[in-house]
N, C-alpha and C. Protein backbone atom coordinates (compact mmCIF):
# COMPACT_ATOMS: atom_id res chain seq x y z
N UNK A 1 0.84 -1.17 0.00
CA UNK A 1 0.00 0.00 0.00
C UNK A 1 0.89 1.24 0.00
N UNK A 2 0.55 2.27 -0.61
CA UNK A 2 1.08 3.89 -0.70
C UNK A 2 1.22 4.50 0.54
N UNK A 3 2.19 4.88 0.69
CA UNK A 3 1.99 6.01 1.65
C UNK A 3 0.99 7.18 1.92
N UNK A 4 0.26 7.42 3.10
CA UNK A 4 -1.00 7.84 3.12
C UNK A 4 -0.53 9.48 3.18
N UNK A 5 0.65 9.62 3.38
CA UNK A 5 1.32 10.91 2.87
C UNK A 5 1.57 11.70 1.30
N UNK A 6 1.46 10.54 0.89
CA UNK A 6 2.01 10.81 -0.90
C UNK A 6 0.90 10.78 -1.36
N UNK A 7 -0.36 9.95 -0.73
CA UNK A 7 -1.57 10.05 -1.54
C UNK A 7 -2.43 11.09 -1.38
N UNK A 8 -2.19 11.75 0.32
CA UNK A 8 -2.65 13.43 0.01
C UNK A 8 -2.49 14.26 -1.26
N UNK A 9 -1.44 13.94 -0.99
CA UNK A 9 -0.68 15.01 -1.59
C UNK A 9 -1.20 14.82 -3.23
N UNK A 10 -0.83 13.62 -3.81
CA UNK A 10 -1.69 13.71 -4.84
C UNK A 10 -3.25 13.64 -4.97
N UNK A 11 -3.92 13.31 -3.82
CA UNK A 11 -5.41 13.64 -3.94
C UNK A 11 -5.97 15.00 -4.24
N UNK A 12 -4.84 16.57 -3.42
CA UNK A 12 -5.24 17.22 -3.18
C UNK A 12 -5.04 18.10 -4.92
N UNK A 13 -4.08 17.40 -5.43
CA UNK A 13 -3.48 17.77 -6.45
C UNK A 13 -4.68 17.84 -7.41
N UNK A 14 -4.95 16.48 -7.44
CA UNK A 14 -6.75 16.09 -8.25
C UNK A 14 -7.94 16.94 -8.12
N UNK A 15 -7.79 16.92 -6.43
CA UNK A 15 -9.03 17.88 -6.00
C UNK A 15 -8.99 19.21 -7.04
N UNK A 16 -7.80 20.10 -6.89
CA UNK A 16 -7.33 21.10 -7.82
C UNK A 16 -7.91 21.01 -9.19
N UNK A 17 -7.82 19.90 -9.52
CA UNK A 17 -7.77 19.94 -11.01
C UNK A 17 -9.43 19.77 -11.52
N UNK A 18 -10.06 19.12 -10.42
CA UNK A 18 -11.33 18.39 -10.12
C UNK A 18 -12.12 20.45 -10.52
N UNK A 19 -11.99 20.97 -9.21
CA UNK A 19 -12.68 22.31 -9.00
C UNK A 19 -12.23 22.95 -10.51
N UNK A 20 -11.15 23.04 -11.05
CA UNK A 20 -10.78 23.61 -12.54
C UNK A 20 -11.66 23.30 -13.48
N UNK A 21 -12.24 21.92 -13.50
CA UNK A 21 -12.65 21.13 -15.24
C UNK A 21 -14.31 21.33 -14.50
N UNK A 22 -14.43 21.31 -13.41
CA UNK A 22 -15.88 20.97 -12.79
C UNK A 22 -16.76 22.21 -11.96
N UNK A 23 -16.47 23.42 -12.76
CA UNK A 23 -16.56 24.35 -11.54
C UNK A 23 -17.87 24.55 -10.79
N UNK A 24 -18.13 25.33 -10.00
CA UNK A 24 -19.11 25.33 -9.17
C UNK A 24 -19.27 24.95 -7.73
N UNK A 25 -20.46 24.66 -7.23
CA UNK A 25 -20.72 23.83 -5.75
C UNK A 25 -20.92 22.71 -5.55
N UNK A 26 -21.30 22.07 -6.86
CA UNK A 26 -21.78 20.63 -6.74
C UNK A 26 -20.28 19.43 -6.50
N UNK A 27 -19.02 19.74 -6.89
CA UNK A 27 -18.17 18.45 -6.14
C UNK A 27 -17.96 19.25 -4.76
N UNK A 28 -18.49 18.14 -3.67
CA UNK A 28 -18.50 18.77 -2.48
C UNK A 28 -16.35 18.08 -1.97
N UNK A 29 -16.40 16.67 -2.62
CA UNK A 29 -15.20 16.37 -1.98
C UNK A 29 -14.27 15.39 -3.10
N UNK A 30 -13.09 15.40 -3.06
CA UNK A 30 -12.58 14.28 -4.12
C UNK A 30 -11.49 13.48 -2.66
N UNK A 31 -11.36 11.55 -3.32
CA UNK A 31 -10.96 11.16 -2.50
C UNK A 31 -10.09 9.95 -3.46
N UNK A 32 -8.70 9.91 -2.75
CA UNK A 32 -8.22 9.06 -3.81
C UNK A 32 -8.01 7.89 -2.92
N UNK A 33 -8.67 6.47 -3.48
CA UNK A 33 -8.82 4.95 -2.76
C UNK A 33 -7.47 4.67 -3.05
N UNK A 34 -7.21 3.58 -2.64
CA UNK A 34 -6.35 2.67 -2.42
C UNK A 34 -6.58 1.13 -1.84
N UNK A 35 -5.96 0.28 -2.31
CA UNK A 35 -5.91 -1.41 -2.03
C UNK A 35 -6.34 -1.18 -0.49
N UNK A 36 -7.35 -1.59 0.06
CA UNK A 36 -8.00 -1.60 1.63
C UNK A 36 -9.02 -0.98 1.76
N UNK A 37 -9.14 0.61 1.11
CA UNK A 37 -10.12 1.26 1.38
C UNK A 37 -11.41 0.87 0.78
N UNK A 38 -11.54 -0.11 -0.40
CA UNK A 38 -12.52 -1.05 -1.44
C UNK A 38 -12.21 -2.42 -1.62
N UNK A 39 -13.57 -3.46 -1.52
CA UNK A 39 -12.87 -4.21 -1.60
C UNK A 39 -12.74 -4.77 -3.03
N UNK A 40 -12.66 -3.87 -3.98
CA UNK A 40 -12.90 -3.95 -5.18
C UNK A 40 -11.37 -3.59 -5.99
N UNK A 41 -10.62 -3.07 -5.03
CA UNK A 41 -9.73 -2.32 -5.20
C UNK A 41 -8.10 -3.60 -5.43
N UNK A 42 -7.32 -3.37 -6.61
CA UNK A 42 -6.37 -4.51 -6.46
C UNK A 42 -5.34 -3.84 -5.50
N UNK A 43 -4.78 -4.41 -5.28
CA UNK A 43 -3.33 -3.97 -4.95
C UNK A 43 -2.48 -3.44 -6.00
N UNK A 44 -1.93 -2.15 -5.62
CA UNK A 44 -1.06 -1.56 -6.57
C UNK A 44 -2.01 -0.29 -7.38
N UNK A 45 -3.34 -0.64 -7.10
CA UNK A 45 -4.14 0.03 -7.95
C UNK A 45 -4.44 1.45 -7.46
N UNK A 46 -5.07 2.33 -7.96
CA UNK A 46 -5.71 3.50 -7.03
C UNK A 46 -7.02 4.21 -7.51
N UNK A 47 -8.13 4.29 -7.13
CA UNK A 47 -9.59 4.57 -7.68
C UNK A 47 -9.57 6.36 -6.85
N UNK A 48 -9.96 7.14 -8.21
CA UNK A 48 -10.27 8.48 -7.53
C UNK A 48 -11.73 8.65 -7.63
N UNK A 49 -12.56 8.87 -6.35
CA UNK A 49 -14.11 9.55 -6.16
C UNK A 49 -14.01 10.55 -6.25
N UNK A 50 -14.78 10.94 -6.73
CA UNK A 50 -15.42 12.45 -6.67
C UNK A 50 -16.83 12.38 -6.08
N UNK A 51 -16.86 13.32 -5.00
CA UNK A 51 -18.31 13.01 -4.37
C UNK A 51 -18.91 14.18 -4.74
N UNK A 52 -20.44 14.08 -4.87
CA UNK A 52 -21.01 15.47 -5.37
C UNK A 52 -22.22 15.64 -4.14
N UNK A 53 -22.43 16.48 -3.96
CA UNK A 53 -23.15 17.26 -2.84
C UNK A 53 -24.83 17.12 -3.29
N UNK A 54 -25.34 17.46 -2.14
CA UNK A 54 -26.65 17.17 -2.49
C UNK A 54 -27.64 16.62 -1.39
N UNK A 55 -29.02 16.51 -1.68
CA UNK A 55 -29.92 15.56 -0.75
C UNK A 55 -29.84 14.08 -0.95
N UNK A 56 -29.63 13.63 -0.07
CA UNK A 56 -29.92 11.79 -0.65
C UNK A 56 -31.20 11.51 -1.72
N UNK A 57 -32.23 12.35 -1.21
CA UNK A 57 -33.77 12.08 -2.35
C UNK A 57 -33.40 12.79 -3.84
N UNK A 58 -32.29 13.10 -4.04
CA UNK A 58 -32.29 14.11 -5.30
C UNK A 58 -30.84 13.32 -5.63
N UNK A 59 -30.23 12.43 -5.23
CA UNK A 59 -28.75 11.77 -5.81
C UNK A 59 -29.05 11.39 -7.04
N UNK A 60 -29.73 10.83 -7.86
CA UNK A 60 -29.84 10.63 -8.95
C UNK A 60 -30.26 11.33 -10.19
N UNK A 61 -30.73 12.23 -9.71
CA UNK A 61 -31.04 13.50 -10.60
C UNK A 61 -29.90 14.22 -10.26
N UNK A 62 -29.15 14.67 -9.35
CA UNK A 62 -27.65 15.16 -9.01
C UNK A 62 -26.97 14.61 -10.15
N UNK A 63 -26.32 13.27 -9.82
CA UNK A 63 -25.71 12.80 -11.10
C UNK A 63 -25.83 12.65 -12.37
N UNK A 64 -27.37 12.37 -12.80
CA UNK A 64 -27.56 12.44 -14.05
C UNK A 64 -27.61 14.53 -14.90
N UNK A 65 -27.52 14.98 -13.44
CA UNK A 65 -27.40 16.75 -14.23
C UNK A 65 -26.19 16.67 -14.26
N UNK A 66 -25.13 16.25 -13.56
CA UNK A 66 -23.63 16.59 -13.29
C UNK A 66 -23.04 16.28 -14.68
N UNK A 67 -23.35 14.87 -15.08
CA UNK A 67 -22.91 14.12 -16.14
C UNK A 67 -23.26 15.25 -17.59
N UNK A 68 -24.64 15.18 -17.92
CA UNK A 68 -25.11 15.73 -18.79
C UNK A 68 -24.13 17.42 -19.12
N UNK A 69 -24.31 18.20 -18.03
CA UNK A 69 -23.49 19.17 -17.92
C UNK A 69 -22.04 19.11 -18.06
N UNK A 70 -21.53 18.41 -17.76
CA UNK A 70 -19.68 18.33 -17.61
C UNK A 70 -19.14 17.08 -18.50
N UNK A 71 -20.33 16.68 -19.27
CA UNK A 71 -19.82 15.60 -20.17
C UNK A 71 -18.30 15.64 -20.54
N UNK A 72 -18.32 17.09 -21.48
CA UNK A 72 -17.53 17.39 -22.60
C UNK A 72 -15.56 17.55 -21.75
N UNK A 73 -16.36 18.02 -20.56
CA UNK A 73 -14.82 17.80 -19.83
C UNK A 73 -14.11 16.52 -19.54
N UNK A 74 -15.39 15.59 -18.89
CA UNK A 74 -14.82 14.34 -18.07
C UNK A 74 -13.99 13.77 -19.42
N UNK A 75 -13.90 13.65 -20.45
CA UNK A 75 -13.39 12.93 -21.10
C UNK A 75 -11.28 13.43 -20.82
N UNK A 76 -11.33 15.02 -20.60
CA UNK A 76 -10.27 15.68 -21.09
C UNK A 76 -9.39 15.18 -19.36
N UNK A 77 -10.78 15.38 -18.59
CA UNK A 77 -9.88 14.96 -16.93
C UNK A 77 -9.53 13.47 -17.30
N UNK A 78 -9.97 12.63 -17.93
CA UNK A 78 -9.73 11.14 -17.57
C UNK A 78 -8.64 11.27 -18.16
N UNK A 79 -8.41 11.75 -18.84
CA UNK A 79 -6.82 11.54 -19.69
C UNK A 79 -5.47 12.28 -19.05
N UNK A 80 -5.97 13.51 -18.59
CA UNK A 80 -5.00 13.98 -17.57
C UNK A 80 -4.89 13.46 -16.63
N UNK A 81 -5.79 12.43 -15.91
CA UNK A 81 -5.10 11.46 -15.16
C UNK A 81 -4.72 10.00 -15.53
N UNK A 82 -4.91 10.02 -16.91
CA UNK A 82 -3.93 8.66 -17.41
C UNK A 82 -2.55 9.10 -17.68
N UNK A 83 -2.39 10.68 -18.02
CA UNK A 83 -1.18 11.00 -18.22
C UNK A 83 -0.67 11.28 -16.88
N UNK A 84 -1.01 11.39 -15.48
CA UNK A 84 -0.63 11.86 -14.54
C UNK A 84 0.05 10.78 -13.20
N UNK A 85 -1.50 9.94 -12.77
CA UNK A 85 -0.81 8.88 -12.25
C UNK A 85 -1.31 7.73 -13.36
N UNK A 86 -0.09 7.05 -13.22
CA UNK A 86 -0.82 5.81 -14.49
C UNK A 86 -1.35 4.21 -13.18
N UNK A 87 -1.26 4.67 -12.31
CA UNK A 87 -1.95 3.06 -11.49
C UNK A 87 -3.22 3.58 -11.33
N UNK A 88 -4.14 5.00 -11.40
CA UNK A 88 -5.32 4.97 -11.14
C UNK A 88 -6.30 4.05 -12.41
N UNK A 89 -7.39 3.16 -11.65
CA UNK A 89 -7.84 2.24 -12.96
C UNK A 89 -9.50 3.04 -13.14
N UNK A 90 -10.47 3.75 -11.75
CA UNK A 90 -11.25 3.74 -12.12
C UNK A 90 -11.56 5.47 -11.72
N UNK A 91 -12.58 5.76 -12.20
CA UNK A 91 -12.94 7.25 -11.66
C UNK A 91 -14.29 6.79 -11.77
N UNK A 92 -15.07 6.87 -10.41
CA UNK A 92 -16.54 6.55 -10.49
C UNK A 92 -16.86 8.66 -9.29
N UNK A 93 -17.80 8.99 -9.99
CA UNK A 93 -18.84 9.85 -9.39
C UNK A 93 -19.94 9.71 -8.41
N UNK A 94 -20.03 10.07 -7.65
CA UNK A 94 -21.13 9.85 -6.63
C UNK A 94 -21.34 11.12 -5.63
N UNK A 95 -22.85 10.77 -4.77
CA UNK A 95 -22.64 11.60 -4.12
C UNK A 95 -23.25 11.16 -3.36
N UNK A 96 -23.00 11.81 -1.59
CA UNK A 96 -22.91 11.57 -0.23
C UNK A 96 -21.44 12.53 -0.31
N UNK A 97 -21.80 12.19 1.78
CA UNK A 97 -20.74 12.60 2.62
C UNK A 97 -19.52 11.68 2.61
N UNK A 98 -19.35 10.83 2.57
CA UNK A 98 -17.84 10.31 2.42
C UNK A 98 -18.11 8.41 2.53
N UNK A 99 -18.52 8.51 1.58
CA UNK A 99 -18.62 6.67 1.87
C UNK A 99 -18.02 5.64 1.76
N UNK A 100 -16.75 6.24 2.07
CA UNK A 100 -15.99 4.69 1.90
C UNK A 100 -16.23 3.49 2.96
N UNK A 101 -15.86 2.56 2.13
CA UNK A 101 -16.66 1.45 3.31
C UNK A 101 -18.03 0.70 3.04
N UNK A 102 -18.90 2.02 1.82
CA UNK A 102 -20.06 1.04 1.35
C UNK A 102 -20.29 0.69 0.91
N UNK A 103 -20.98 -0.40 0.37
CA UNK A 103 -20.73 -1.78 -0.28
C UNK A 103 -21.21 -1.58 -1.60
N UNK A 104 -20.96 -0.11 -2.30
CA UNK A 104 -21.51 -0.08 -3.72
C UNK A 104 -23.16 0.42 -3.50
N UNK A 105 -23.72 0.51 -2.67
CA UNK A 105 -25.09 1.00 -2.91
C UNK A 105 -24.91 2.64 -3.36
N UNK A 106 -26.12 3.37 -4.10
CA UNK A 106 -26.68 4.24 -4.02
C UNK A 106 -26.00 4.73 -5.41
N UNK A 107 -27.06 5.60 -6.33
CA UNK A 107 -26.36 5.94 -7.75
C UNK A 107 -25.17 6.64 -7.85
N UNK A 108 -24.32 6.14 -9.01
CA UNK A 108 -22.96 6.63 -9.75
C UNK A 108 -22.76 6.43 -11.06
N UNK A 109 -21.99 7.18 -10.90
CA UNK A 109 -21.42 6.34 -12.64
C UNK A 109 -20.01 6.52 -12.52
N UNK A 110 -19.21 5.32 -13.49
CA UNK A 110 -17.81 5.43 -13.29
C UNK A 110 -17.13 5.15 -14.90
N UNK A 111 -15.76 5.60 -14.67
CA UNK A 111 -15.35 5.10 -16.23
C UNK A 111 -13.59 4.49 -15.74
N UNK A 112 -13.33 3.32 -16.18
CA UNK A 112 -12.81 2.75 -16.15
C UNK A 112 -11.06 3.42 -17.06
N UNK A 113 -10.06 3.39 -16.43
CA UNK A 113 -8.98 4.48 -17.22
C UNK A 113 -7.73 3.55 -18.07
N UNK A 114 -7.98 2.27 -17.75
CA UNK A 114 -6.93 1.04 -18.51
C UNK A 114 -6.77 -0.08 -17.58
N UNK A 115 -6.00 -0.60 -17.78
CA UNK A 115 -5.44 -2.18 -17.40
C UNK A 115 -4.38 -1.69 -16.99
N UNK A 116 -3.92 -2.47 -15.77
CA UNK A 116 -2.63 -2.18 -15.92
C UNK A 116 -1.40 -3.38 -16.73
N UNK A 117 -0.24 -3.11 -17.02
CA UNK A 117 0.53 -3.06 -18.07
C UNK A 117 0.60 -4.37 -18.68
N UNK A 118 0.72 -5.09 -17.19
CA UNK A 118 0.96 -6.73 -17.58
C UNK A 118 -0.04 -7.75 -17.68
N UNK A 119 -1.39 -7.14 -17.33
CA UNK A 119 -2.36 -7.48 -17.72
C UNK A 119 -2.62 -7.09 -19.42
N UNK A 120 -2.10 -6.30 -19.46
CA UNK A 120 -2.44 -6.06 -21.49
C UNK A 120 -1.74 -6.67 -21.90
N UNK A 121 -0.04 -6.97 -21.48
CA UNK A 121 0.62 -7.78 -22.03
C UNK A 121 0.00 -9.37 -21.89
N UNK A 122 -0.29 -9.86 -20.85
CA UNK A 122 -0.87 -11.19 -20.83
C UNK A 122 -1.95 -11.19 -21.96
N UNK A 123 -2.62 -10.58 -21.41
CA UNK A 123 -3.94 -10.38 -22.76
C UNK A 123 -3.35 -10.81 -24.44
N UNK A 124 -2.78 -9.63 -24.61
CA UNK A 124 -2.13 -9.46 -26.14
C UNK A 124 -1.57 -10.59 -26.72
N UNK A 125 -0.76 -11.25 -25.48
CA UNK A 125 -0.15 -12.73 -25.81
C UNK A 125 -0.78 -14.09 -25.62
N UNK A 126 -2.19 -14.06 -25.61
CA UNK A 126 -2.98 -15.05 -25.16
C UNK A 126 -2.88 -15.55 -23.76
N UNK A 127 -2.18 -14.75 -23.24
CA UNK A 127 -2.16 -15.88 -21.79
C UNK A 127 -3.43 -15.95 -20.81
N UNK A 128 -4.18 -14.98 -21.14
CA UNK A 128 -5.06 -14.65 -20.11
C UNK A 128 -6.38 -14.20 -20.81
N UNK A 129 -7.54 -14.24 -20.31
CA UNK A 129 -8.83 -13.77 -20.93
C UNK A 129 -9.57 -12.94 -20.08
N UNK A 130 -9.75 -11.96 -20.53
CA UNK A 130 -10.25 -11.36 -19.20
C UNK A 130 -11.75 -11.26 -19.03
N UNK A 131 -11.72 -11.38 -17.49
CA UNK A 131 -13.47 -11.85 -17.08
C UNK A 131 -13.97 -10.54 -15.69
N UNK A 132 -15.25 -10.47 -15.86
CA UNK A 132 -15.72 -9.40 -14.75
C UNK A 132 -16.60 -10.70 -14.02
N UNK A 133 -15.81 -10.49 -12.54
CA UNK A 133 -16.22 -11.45 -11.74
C UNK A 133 -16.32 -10.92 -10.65
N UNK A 134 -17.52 -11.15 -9.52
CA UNK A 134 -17.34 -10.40 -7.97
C UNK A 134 -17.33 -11.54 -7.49
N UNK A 135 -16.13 -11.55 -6.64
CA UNK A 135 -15.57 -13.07 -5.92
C UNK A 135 -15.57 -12.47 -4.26
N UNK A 136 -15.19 -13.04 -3.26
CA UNK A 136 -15.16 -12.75 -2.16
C UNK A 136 -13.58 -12.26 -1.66
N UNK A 137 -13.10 -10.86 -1.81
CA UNK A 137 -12.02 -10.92 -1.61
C UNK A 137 -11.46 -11.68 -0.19
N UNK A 138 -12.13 -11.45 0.81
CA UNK A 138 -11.29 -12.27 1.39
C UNK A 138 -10.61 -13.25 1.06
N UNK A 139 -11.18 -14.72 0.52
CA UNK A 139 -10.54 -15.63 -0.08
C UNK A 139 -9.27 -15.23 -0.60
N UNK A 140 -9.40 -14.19 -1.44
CA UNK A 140 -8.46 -13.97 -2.52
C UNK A 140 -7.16 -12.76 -2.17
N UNK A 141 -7.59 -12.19 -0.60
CA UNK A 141 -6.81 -11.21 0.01
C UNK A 141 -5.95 -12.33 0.62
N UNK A 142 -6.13 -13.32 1.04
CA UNK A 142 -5.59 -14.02 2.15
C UNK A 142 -4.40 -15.02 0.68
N UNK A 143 -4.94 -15.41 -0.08
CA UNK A 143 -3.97 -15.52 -1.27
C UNK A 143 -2.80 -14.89 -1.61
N UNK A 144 -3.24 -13.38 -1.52
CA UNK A 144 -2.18 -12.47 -2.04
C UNK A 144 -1.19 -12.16 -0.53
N UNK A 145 -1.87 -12.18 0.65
CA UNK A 145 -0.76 -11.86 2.12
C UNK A 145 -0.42 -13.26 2.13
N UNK A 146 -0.77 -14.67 1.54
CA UNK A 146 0.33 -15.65 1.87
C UNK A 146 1.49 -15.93 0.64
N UNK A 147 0.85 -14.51 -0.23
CA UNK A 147 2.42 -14.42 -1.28
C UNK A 147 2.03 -15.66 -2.81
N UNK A 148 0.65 -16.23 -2.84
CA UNK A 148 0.40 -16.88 -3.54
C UNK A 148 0.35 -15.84 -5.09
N UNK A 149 -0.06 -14.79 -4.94
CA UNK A 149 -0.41 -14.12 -5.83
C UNK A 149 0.00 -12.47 -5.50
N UNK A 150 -0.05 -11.64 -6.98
CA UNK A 150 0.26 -10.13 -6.20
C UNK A 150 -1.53 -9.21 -6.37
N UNK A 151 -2.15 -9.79 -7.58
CA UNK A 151 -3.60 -9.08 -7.65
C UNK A 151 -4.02 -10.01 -7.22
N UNK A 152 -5.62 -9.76 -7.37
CA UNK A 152 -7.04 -10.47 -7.11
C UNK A 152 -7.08 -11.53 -8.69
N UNK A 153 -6.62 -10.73 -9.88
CA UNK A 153 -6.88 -11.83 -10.79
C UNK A 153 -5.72 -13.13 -10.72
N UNK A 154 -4.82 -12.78 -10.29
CA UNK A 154 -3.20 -13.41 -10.39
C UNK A 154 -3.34 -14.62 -9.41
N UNK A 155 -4.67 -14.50 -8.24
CA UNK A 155 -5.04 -15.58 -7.19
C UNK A 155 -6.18 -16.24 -7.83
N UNK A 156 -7.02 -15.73 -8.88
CA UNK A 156 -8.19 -16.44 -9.41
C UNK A 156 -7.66 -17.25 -10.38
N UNK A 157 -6.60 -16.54 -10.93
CA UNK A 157 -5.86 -17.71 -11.78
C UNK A 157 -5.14 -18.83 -11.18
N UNK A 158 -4.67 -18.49 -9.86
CA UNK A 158 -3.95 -19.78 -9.16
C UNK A 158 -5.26 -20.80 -8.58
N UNK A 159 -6.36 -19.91 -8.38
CA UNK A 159 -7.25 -21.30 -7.73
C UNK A 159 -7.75 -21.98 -9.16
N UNK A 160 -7.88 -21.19 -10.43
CA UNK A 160 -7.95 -21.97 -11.14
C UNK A 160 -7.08 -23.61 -12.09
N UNK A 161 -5.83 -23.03 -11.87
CA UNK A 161 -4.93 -24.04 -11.92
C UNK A 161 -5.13 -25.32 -11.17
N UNK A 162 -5.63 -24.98 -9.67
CA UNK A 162 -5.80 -25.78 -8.79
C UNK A 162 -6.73 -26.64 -9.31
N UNK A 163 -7.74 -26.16 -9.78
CA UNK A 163 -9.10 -26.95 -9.81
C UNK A 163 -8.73 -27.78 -11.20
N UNK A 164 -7.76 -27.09 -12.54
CA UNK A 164 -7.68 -28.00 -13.31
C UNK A 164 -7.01 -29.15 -13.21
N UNK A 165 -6.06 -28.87 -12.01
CA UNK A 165 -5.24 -30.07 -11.69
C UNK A 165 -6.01 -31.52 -11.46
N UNK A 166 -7.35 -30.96 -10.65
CA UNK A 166 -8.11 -32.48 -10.28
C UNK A 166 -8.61 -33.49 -11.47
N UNK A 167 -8.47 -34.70 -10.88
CA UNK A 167 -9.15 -35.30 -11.80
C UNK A 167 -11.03 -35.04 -12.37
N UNK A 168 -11.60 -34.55 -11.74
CA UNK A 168 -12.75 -34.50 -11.93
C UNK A 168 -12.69 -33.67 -12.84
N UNK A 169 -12.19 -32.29 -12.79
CA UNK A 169 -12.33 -31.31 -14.04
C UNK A 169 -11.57 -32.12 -15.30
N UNK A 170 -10.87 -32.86 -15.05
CA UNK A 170 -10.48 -33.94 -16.51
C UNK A 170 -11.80 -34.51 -17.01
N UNK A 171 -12.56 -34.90 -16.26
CA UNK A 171 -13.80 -35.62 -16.43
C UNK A 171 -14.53 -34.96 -16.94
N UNK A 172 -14.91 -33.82 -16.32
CA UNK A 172 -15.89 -32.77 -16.52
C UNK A 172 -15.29 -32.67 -18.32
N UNK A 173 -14.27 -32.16 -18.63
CA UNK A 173 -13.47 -31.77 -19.93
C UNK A 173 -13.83 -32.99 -20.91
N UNK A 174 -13.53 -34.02 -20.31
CA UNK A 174 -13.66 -35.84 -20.86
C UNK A 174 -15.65 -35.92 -21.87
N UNK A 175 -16.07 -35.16 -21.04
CA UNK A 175 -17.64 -35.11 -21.01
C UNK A 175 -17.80 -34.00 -21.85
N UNK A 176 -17.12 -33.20 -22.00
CA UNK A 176 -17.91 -31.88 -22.67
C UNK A 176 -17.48 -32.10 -23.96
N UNK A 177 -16.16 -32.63 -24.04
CA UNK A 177 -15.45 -33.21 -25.50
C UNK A 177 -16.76 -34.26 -26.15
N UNK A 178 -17.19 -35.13 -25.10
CA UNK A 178 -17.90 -36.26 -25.66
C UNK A 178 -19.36 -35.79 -26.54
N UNK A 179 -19.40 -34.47 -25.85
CA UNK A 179 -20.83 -33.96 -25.54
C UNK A 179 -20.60 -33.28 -27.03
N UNK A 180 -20.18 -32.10 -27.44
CA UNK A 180 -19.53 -31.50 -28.55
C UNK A 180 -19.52 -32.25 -29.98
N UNK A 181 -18.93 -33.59 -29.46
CA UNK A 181 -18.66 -34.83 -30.86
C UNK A 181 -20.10 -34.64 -31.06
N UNK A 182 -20.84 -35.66 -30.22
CA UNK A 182 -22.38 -35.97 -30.43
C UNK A 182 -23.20 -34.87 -30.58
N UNK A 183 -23.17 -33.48 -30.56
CA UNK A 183 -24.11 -32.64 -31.65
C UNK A 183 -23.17 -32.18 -32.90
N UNK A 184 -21.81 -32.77 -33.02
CA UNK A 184 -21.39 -32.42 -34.25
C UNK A 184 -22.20 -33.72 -35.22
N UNK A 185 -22.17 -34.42 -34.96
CA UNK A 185 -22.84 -35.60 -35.42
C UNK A 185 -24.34 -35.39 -36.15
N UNK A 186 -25.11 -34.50 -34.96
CA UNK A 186 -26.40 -34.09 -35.78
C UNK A 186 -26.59 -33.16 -36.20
């Protein structure tokens, strides 16, 4: 994890840039995540919120005016922060007082800023396919602190190895081959 010193410092940097492209009253706060603060979050990774102000009964009309209005910018901020920090992966919008910690409820919208590096390289070279999966990080945290893995996908790929190792998934494979022949047949 980052130093919670260095990530001020660049949060506040964002915030800056946030009030520049977004002006007005409506971003009440910007907050830059990190691996712990989500459990959505990989290691190595970093997600910037932007929270927008408002009544809870009006959050969705909040966001859907924010969006509509500041379209033409968000595109120009996402790129100044692909050119800026390159480990941030997501920028999601929302609004409340500071919710980290909640489990994804209540409207947003987010846009996704890349892969990181060696995931495109795996990709590019067939090694890997990539899948949107909500797994239980724990399982998969306790993977990566016993050094099995360094992300969340890098441990889904090791339990997957695991499972191909058994004989049953031979079977299972044995069966789907068999299964495949016999409607090539009809």
């Amino acid at each position: 994890m980052a130093d919670r010193d260095v990530l001020d410092v660049i949060e506040r940097e964002i915030a800056d840039e946030v009030r520049t492209r977004f002006p007005g009253d409506t971003v009440q706060r910007v907050r830059l995540l990190q691996y712990g603060d989500h459990p959505m979050i990989e290691p190595g990774d970093l997600w910037v919120r932007v929270l927008l102000a408002g009544d809870p009964e009006d959050y969705e009309r909040i966001l859907r005016t924010f969006q509509d209005a500041h379209e033409p910018a968000i595109e120009p901020f996402l790129s100044y922060l692909r050119d800026t920090v390159w480990e941030i992966r997501i920028v999601e919008f929302m609004c409340g007082e500071d919710p980290i910690g909640r489990e994804g409820h209540g409207p947003r919208f987010s846009r996704g800023l890349g892969e990181r590096l060696a995931t495109v390289t795996e990709w590019e070279h067939g090694a890997v396919t990539p899948v949107v999966a909500e797994l239980g990080p724990p399982g998969l945290d306790t993977l990566i602190r016993a050094e099995f893995a360094t992300t969340r996908a890098q441990a889904i790929r090791w339990a997957l190895d695991r499972i191909r190792a058994r004989p049953a998934y031979q079977r299972l494979r044995d069966l789907q081959r068999d299964t495949d022949a016999l409607k090539d047949e009809f």
